[in-house]
C-alpha atoms as a PDB file:
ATOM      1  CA  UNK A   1      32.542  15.108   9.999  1.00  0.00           C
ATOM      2  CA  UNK A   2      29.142  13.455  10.171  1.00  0.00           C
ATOM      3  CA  UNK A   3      25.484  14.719  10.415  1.00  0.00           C
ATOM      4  CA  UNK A   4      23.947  15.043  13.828  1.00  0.00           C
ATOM      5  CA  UNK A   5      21.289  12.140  13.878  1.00  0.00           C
ATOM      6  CA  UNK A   6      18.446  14.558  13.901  1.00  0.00           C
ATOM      7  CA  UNK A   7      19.921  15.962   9.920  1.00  0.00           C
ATOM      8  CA  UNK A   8      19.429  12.931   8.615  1.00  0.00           C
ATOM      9  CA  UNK A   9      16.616  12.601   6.126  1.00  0.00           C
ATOM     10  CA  UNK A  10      16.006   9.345   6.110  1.00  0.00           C
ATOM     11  CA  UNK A  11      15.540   9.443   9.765  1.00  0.00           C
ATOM     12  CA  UNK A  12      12.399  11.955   9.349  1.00  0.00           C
ATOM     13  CA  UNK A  13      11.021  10.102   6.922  1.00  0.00           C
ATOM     14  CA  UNK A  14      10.740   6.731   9.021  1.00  0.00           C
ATOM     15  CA  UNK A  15       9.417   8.843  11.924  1.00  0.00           C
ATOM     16  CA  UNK A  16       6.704  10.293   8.913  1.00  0.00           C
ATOM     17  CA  UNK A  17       6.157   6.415   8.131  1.00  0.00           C
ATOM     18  CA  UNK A  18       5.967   5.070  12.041  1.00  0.00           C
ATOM     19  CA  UNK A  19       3.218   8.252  12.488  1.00  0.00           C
ATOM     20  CA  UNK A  20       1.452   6.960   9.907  1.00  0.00           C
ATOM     21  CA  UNK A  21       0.862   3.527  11.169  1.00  0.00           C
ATOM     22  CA  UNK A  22      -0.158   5.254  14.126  1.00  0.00           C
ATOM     23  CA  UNK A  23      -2.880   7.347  12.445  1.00  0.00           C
ATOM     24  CA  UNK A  24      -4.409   4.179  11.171  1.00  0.00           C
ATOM     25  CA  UNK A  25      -4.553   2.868  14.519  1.00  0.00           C
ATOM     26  CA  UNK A  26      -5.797   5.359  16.066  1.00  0.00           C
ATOM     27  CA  UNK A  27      -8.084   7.363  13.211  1.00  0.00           C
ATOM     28  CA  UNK A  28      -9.110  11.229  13.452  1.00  0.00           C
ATOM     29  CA  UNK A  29      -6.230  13.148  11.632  1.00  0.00           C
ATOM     30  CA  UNK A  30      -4.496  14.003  15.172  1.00  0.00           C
ATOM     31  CA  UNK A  31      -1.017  12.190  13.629  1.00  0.00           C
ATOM     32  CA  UNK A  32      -1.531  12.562  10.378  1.00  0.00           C
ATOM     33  CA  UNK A  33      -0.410  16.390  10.884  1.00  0.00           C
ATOM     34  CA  UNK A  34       2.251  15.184  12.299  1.00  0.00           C
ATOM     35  CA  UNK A  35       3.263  12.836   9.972  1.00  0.00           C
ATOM     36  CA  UNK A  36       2.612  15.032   7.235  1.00  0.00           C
ATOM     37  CA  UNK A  37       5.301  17.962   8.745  1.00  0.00           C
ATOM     38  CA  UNK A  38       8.044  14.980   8.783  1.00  0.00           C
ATOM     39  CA  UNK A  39       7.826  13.730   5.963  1.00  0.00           C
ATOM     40  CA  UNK A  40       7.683  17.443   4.503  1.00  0.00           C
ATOM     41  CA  UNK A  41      11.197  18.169   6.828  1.00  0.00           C
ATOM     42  CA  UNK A  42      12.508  14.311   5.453  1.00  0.00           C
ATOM     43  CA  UNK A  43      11.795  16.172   1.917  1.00  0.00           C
ATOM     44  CA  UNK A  44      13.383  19.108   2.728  1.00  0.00           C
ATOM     45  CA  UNK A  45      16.914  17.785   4.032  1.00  0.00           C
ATOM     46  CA  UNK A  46      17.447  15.707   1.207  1.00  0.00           C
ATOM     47  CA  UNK A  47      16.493  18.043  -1.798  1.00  0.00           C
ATOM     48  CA  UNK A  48      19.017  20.301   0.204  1.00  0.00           C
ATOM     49  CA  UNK A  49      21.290  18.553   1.977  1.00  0.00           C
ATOM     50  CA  UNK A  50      21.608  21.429   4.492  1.00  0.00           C
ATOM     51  CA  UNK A  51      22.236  20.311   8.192  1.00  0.00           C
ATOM     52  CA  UNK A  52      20.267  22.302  10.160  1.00  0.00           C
ATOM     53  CA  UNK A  53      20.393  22.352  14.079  1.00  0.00           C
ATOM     54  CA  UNK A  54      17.583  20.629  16.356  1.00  0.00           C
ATOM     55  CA  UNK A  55      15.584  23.502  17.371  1.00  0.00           C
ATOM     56  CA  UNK A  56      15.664  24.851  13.700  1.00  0.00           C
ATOM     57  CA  UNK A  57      14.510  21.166  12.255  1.00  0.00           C
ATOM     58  CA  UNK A  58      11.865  21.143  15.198  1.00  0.00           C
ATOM     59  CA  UNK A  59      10.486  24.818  14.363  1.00  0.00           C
ATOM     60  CA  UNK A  60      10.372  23.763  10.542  1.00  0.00           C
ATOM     61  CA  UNK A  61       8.445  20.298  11.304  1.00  0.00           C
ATOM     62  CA  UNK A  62       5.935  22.262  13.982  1.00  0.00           C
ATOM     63  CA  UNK A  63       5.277  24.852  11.599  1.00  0.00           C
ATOM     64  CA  UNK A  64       4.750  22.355   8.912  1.00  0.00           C
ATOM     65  CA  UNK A  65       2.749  20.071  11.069  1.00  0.00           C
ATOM     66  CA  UNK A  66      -0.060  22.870  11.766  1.00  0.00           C
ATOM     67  CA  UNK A  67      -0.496  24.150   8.226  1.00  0.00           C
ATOM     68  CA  UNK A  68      -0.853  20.539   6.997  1.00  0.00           C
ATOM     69  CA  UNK A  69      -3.344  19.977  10.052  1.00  0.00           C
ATOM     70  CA  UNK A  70      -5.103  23.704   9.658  1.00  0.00           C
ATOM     71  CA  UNK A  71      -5.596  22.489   5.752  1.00  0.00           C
ATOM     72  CA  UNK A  72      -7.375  18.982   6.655  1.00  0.00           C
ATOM     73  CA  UNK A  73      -9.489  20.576   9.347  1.00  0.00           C
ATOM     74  CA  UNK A  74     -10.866  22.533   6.302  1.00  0.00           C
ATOM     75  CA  UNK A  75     -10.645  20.319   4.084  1.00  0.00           C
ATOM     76  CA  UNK A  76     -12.719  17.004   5.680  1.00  0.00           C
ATOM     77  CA  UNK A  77     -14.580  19.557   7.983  1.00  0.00           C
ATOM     78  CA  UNK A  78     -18.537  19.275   8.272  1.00  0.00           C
ATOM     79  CA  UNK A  79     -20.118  22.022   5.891  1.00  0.00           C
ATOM     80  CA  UNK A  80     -20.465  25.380   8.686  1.00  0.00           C
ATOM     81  CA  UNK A  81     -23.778  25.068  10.554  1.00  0.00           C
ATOM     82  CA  UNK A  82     -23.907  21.099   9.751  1.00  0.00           C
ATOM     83  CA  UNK A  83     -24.400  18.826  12.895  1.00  0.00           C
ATOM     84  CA  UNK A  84     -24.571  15.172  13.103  1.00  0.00           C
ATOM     85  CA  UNK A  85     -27.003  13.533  14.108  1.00  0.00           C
ATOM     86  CA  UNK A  86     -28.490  10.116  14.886  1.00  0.00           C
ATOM     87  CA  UNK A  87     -31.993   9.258  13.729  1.00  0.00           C
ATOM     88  CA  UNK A  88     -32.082   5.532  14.648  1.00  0.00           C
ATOM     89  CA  UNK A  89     -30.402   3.174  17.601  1.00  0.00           C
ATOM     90  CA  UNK A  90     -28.413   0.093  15.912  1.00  0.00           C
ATOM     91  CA  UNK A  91     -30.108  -2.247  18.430  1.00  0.00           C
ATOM     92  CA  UNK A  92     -33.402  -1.299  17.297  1.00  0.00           C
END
């Protein structure tokens, strides 16, 4: 018997590659979470090889998707307090 499509770790790691691309696109670590918690599920399955069911393999990627997002919000967050601001216009 064969894997259901979603157990297949190969699959989760071209979704963790195709959200990449799409975090350079489109910069500000929204998909980079994201990309992050399938590549960390991709990881999973095949050091494993346990075939889990869909909602299971979508809790572990949504769980793993917010810590990795929670730990670059503090990481590459402005020190507490810290604003920016702009002191000149570029078409001066």
């Amino acid at each position: 018997m064969t894997d259901p499509i979603w157990s297949i770790w190969w699959l989760w790691a071209a979704a963790a590659l195709l959200l990449a691309i799409v975090e350079v696109l489109a910069p500000g670590f929204v998909f980079l979470g994201f990309a992050i918690g399938a590549a960390a599920v991709s990881l999973i399955l095949l050091n494993t090889g346990l075939s889990l069911s869909f909602p299971m393999l979508m809790l572990i990627f949504a769980a793993l998707s917010l810590v990795a997002w929670l730990i670059m919000r503090r990481v590459f967050a402005r020190p507490q307090g810290q604003v920016k601001t702009f002191d000149h216009d570029i078409n001066d």
